[in-house]
Protein backbone atom coordinates (compact mmCIF):
# COMPACT_ATOMS: atom_id res chain seq x y z
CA UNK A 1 1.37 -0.13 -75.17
CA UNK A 2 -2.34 0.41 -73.17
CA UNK A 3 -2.75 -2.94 -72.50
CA UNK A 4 -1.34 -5.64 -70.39
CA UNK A 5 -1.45 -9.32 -70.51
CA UNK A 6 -0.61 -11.80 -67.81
CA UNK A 7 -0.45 -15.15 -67.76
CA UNK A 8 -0.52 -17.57 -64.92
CA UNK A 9 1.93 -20.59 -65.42
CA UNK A 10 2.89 -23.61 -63.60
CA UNK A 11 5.74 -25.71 -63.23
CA UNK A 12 5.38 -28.88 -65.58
CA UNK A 13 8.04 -32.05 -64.38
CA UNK A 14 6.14 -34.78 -66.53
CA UNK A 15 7.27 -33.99 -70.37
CA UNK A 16 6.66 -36.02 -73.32
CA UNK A 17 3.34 -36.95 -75.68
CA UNK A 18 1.22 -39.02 -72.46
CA UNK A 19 2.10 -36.40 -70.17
CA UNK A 20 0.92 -33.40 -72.22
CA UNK A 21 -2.47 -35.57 -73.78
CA UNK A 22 -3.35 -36.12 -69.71
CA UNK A 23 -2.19 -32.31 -68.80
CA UNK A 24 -4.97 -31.14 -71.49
CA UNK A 25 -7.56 -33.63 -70.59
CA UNK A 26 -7.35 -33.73 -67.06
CA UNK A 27 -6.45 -30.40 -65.74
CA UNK A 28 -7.47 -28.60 -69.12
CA UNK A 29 -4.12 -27.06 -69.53
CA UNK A 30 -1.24 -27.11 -72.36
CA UNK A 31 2.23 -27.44 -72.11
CA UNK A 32 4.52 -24.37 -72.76
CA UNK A 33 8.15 -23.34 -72.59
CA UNK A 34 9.61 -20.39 -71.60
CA UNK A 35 13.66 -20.00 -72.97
CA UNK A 36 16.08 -17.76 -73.92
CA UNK A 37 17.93 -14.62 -72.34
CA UNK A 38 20.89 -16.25 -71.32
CA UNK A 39 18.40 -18.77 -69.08
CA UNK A 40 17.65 -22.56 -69.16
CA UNK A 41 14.56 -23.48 -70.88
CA UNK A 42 11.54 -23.66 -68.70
CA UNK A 43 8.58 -25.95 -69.19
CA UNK A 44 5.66 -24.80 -67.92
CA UNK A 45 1.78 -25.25 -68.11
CA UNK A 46 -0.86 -22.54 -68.38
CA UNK A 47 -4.46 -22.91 -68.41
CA UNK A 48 -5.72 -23.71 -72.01
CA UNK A 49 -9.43 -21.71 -72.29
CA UNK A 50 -7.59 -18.50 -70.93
CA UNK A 51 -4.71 -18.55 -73.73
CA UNK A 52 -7.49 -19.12 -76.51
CA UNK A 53 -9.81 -16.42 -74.88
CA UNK A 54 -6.28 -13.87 -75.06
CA UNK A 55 -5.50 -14.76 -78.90
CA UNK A 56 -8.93 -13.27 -79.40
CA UNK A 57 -7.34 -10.08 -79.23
CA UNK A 58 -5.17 -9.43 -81.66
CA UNK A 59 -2.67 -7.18 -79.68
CA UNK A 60 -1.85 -10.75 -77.80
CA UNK A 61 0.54 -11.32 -80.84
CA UNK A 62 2.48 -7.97 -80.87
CA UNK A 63 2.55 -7.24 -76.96
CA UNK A 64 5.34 -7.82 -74.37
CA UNK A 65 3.38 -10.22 -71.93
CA UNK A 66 3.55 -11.10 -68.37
CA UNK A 67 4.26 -14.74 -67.38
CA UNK A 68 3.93 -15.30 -63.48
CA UNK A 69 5.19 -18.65 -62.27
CA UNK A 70 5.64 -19.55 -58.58
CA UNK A 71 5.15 -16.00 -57.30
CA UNK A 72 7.60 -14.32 -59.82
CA UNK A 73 6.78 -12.27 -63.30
CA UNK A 74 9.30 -12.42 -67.07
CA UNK A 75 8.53 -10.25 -69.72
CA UNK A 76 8.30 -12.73 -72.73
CA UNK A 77 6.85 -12.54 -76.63
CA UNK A 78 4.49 -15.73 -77.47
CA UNK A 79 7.24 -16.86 -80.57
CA UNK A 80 5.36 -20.22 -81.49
CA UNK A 81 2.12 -21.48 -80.78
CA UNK A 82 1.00 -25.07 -82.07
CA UNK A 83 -2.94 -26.13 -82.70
CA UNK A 84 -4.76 -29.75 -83.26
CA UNK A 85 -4.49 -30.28 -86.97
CA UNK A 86 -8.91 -30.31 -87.35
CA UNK A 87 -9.75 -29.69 -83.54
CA UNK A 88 -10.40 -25.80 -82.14
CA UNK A 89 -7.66 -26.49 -79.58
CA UNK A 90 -3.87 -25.62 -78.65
CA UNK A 91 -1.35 -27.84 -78.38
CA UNK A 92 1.84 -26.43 -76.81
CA UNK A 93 2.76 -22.78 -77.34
CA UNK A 94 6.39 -20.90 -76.77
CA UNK A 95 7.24 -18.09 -75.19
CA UNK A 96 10.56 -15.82 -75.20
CA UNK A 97 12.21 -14.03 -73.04
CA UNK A 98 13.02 -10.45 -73.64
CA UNK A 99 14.79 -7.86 -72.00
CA UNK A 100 14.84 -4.16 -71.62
CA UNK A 101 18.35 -3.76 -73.14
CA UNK A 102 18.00 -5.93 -75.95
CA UNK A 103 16.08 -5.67 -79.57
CA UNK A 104 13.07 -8.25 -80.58
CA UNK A 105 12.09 -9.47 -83.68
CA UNK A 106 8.45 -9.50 -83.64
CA UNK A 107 5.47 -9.62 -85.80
CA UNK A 108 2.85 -6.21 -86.28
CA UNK A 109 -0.16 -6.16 -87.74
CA UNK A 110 -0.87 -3.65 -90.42
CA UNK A 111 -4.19 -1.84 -90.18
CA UNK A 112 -5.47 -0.01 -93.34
CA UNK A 113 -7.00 2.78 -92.50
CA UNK A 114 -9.50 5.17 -94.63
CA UNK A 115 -9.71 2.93 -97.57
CA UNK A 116 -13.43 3.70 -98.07
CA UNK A 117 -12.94 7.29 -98.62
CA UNK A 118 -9.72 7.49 -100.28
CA UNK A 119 -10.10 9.18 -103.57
CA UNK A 120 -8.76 6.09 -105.92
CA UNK A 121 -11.41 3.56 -104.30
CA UNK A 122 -14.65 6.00 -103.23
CA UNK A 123 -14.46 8.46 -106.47
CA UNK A 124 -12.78 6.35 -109.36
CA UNK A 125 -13.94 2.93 -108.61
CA UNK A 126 -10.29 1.26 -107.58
CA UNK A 127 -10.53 -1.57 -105.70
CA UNK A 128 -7.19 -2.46 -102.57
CA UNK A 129 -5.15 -5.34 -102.96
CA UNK A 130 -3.67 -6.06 -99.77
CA UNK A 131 -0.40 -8.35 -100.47
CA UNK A 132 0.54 -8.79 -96.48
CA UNK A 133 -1.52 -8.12 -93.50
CA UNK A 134 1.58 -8.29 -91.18
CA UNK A 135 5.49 -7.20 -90.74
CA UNK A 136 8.39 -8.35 -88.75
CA UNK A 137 9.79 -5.58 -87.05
CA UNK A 138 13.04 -4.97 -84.96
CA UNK A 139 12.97 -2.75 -81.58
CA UNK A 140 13.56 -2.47 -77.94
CA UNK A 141 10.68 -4.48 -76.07
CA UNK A 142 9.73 -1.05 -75.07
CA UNK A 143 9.21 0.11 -78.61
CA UNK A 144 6.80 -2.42 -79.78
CA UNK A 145 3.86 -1.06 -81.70
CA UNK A 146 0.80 -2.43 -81.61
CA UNK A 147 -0.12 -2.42 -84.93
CA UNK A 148 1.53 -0.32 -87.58
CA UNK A 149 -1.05 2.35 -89.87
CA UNK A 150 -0.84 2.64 -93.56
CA UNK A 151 -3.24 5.50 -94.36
CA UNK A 152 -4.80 4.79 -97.53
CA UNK A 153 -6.08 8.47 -98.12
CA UNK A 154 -3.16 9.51 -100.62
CA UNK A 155 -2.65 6.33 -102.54
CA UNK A 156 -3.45 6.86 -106.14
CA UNK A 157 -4.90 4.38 -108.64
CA UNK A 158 -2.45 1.84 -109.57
CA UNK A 159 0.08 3.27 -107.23
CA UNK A 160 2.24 0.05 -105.17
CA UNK A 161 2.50 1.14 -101.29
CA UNK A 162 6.56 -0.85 -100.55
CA UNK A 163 7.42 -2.01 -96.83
CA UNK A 164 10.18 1.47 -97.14
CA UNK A 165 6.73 3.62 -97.57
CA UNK A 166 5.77 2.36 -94.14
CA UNK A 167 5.35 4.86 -91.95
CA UNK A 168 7.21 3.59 -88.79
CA UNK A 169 7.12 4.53 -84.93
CA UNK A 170 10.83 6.17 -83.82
CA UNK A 171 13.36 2.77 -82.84
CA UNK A 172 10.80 0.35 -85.01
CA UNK A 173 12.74 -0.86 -88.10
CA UNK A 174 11.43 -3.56 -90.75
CA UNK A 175 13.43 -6.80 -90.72
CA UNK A 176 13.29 -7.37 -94.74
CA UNK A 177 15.01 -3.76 -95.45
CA UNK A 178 18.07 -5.11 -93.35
CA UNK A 179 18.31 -7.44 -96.56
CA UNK A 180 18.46 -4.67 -99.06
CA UNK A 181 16.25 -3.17 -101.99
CA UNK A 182 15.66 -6.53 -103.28
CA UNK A 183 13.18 -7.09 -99.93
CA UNK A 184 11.23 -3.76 -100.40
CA UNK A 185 8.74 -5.81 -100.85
CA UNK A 186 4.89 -4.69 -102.10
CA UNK A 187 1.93 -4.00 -99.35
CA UNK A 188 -0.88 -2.47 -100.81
CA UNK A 189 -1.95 -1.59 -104.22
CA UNK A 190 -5.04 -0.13 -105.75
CA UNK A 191 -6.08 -1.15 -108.95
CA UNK A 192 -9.82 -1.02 -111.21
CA UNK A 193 -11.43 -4.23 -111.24
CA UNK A 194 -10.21 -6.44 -114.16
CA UNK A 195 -13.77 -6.17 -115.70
CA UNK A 196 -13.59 -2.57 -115.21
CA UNK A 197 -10.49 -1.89 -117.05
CA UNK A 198 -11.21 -3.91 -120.02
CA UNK A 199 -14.34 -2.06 -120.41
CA UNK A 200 -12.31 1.32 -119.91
CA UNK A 201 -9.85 0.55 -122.67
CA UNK A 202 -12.68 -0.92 -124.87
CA UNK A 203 -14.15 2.52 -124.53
CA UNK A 204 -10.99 4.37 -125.49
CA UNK A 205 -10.51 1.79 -128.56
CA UNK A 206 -13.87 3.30 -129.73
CA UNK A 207 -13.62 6.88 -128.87
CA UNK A 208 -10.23 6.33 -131.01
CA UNK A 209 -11.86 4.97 -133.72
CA UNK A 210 -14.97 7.66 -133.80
CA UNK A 211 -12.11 10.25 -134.06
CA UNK A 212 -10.50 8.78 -137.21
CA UNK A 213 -13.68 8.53 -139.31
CA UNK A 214 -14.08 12.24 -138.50
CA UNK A 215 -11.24 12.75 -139.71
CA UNK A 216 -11.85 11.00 -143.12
């Protein structure tokens, strides 16, 4: 993991809906809570416009980040954040602790890669149907990916990529396959256009039926 993110968090006494309505409006911060690890929960406050300006990366959701509060630094995931039901703003986001030792269940983002110029899309006209965009994974905090690849380059037309096709980093497992075959569960697919196929079979029909008249 290249990147690091660090938040800056404060200690937050006053709890409850007034208290968190005057934190955002007059000191333009949320509330937060940081629990877990064997620790009391901690509520916290962080500055509002710099967690929105983080989420803009998407690596902010799949990263082991930095919370330093009163001169000292956890390693924590962001497990739940909350947003104003019609308003661009954040409400009150969680954070977990991790630790070194112990495994994380975490969220990845899958990134497609080549799809323009694999074979089944470029050359026969197939089109990707992407059926999840993300994947809970279990590691050690130090194992987190990113993002996980699925290389499109070798997927052939109508061919259904499964979560066990995943190609995964070494200590990254995929929480559904814990569950058994039932949760191999379908990622990516490539498949003609509906239009497209109808017209291919309609063309087949009537090569078929050119052939039997020469027969006769």
């Amino acid at each position: 993991m290249s990147q690091e993110f660090v938040i800056e968090a404060f200690p937050r006494d006053d709890q409850g809906r007034g208290a968190s309505r005057r934190l955002r409006r007059e000191e333009r911060k949320i509330p937060a809570i940081i629990y877990g690890g064997n620790k009391d929960a901690t509520p916290i406050s962080i500055w509002h416009n710099e967690l929105k300006k983080a989420l803009e990366n998407e690596a902010f959701f799949s990263h082991v980040l930095t919370v330093e509060l009163n001169g000292k630094k956890e390693s924590v995931i962001l497990k739940d954040l909350q947003r104003h039901p019609y308003k661009p703003i954040l409400t009150h986001a969680d954070f977990l602790r991790v630790d070194k030792d112990h495994e994380i269940h975490v969220n990845v983002p899958l990134h497609f890669i080549n799809e323009d110029t694999a074979p089944a899309i470029k050359l026969h006209g197939g089109v990707a149907n992407h059926q999840i965009n993300e994947v809970e994974v279990i590691c050690l905090p130090q194992n987190l990916p990113e993002f996980i690849e699925v290389d499109m380059t070798s997927v052939e037309m109508d061919q259904v990529v499964h979560l066990s096709d995943l190609k995964l980093p070494e200590g990254v497992r995929v929480a559904a396959l814990l569950q058994g075959e039932d949760h191999d569960l379908p990622v990516v697919a490539i498949h003609k256009p509906r239009g497209a196929k109808a017209d291919d079979e309609a063309e087949e029909g009537e090569a078929g039926e050119e052939g039997g008249e020469e027969k006769e």
